[in-house]
Protein backbone atom coordinates (compact mmCIF):
# COMPACT_ATOMS: atom_id res chain seq x y z
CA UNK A 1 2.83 -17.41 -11.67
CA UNK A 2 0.77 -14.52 -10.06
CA UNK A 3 2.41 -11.37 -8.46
CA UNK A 4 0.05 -10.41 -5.45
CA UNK A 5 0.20 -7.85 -2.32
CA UNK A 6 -2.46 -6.82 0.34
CA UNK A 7 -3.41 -3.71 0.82
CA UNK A 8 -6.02 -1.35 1.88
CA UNK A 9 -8.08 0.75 -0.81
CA UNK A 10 -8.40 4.28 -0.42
CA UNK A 11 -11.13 6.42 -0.63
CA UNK A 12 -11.75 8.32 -4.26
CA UNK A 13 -11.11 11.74 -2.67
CA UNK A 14 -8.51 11.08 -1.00
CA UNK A 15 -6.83 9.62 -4.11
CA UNK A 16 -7.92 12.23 -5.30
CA UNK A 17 -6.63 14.91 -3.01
CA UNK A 18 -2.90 13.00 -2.88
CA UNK A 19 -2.94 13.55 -6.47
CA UNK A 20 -2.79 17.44 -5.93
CA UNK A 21 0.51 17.24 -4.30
CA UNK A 22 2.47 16.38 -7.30
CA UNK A 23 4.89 18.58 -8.01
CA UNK A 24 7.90 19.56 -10.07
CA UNK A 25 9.98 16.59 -8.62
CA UNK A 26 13.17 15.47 -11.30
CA UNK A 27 13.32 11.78 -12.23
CA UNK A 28 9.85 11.49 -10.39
CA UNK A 29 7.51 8.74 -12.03
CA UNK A 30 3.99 9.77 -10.25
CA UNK A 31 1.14 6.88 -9.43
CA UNK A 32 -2.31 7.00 -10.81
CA UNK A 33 -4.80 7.68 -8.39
CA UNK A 34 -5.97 4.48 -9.30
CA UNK A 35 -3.36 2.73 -8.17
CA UNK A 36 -2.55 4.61 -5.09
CA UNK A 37 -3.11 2.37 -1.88
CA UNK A 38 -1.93 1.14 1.60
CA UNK A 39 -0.01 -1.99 1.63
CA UNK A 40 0.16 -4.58 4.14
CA UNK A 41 2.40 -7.26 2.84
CA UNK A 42 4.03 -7.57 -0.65
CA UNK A 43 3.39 -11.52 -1.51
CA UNK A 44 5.61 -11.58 -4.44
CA UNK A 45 5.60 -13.93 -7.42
CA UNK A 46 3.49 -17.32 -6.48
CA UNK A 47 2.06 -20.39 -8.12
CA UNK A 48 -1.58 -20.75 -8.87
CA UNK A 49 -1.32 -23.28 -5.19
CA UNK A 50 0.47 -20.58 -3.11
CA UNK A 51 -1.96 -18.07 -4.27
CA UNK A 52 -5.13 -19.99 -3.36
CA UNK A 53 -2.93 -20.94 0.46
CA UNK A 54 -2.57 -16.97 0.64
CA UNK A 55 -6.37 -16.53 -0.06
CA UNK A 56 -7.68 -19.35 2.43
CA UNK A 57 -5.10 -17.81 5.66
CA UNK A 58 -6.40 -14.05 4.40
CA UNK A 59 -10.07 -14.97 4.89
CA UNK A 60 -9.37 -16.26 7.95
CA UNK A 61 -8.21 -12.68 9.34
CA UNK A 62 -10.94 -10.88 11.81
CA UNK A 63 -11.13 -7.58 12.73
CA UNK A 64 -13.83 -4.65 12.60
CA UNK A 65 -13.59 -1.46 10.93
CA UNK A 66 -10.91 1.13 12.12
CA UNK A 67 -10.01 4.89 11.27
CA UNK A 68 -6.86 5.55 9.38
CA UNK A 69 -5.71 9.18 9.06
CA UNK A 70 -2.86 10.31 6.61
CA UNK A 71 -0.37 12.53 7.71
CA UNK A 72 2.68 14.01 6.47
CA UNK A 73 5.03 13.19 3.43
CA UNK A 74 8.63 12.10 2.90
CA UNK A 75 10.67 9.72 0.43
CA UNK A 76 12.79 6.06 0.83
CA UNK A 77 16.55 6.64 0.18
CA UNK A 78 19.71 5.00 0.14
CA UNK A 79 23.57 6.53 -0.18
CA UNK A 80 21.85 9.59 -1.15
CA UNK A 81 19.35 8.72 -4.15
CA UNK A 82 15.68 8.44 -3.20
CA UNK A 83 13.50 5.88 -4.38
CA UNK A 84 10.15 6.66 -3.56
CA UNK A 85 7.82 9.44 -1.75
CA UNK A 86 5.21 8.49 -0.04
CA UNK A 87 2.77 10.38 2.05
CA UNK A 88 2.75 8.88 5.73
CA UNK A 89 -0.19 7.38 8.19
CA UNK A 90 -0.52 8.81 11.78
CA UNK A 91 0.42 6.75 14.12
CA UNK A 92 -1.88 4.13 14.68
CA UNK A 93 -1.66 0.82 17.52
CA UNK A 94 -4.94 -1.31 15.89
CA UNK A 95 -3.27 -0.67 12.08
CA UNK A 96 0.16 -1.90 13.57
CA UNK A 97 -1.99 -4.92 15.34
CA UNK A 98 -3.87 -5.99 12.08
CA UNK A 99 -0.59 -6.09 9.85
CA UNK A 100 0.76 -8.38 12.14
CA UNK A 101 -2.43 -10.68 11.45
CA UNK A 102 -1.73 -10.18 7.80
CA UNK A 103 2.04 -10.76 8.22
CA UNK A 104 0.63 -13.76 10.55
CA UNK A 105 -1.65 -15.67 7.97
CA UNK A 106 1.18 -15.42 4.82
CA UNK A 107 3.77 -16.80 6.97
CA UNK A 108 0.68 -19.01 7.47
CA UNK A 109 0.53 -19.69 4.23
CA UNK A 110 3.60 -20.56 3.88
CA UNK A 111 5.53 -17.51 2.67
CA UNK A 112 8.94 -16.34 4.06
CA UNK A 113 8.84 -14.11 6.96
CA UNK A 114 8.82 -9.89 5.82
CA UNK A 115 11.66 -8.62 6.00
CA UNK A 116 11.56 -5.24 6.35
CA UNK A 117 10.08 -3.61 9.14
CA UNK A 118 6.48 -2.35 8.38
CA UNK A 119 5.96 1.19 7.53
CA UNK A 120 2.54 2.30 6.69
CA UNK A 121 2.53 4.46 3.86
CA UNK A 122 1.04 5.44 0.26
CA UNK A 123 3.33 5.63 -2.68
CA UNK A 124 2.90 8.78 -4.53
CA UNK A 125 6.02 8.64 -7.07
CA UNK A 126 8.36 6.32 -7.34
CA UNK A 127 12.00 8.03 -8.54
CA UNK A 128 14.97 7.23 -10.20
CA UNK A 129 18.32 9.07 -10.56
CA UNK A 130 16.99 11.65 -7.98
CA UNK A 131 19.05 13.24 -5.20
CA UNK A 132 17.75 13.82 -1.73
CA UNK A 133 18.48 17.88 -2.28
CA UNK A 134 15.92 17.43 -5.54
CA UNK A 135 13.07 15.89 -3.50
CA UNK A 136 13.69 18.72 -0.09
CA UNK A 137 11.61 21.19 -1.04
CA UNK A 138 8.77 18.77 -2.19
CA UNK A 139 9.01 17.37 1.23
CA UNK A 140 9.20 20.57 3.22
CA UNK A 141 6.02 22.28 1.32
CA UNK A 142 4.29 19.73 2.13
CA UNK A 143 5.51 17.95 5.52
CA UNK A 144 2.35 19.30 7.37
CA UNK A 145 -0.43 17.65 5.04
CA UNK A 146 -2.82 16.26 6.68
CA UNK A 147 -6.07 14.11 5.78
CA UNK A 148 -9.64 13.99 7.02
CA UNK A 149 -9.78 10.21 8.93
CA UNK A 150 -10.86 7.29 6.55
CA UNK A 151 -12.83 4.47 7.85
CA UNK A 152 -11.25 0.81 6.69
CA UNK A 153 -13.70 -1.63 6.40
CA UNK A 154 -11.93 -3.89 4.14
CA UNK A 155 -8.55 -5.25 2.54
CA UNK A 156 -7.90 -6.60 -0.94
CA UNK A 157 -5.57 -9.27 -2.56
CA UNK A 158 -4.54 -7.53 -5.71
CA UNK A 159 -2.47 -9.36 -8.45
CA UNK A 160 -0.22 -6.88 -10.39
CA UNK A 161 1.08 -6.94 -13.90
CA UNK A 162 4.10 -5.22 -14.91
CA UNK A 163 3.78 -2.90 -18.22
CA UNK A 164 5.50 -0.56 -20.19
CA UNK A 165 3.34 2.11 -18.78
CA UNK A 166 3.91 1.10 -14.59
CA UNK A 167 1.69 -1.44 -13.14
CA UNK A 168 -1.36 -2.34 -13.51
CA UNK A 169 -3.69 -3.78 -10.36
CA UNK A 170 -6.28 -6.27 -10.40
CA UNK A 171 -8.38 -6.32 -7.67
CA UNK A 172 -8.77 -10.43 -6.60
CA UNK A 173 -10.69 -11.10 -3.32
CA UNK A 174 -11.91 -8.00 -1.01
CA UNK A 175 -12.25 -9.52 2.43
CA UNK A 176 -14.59 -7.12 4.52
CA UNK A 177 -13.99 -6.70 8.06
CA UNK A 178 -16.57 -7.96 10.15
CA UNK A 179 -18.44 -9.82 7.11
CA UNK A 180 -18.21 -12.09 4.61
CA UNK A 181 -15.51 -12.41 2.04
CA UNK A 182 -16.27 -11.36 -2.00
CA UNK A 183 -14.54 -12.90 -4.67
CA UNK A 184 -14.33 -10.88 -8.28
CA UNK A 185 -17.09 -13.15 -9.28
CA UNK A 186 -19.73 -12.49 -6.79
């Protein structure tokens, strides 16, 4: 079994900038800049079979380079405890377009439909046993961030191991948009 998402890289300084809004957050776990990304579509646990069915409908998806441009922060939360705070994309029609292509080729593949409705984001903590008054003034010193515009010219299949320390990502295939695909061993 291989646990796999798609997602969108992000630019080193822009990792690197997200990584100077941490802040004194309780019960706030906070991703490595390494890890930070966009996702499209969380695959799950597949076989070996799935995994290469996910691969073949992924390198089938077209599409040229488009801008992306971060914008704002807030967290996921349910009855009161958050789970996760994220800093948000602007709105954007050819991002919303091209996850449906991705959403599109899994189901494609052969994976269930997604079930929850797609909202673009980059994880910057995730949190546990944290109130939404513990997160509010993380949320309101920083609700007007705002990023320079990144160009996208690619999206990866990453497999993702779980550890002790958080997760660790494995770049797979990077499929460029309007090229060829690369495998890890090109």
């Amino acid at each position: 079994m291989i646990r796999l998402f798609v997602a969108f890289d992000l630019p080193a300084d822009l990792r690197l900038r997200l990584t100077g809004l941490r802040g004194q957050v309780p019960g706030a776990r906070w991703v490595p800049a390494e890890n930070m990304h966009l996702t499209l579509r969380f695959v799950g646990e597949v076989t070996e079979s799935v995994a290469e069915d996910v691969h073949d409908a992924l390198a089938r998806v077209a599409g040229d380079p488009f801008e992306i441009q971060l914008f704002g922060v807030g967290q996921f939360d349910s009855r009161g405890q958050v789970h996760a705070l994220w800093a948000g994309v602007a709105r954007n029609e050819v991002l919303t377009r091209f996850q449906t292509r991705i959403e599109a080729a899994c189901q494609c593949a052969g994976l269930a439909p997604e079930s929850r409705h797609f909202h673009p984001h980059v994880t910057l903590a995730r949190c546990r046993d944290t109130r939404l008054a513990r997160v509010a003034p993380f949320v309101a010193v920083h609700a007007g961030f705002q990023a320079a515009p990144f160009q996208v010219d690619s999206f990866v299949l990453y497999s993702s191991a779980l550890g002790r320390s958080g997760p660790s990502y494995i770049s797979e295939v990077v499929y460029p948009l309007g090229a060829s695909v690369t495998t890890d061993q090109d």
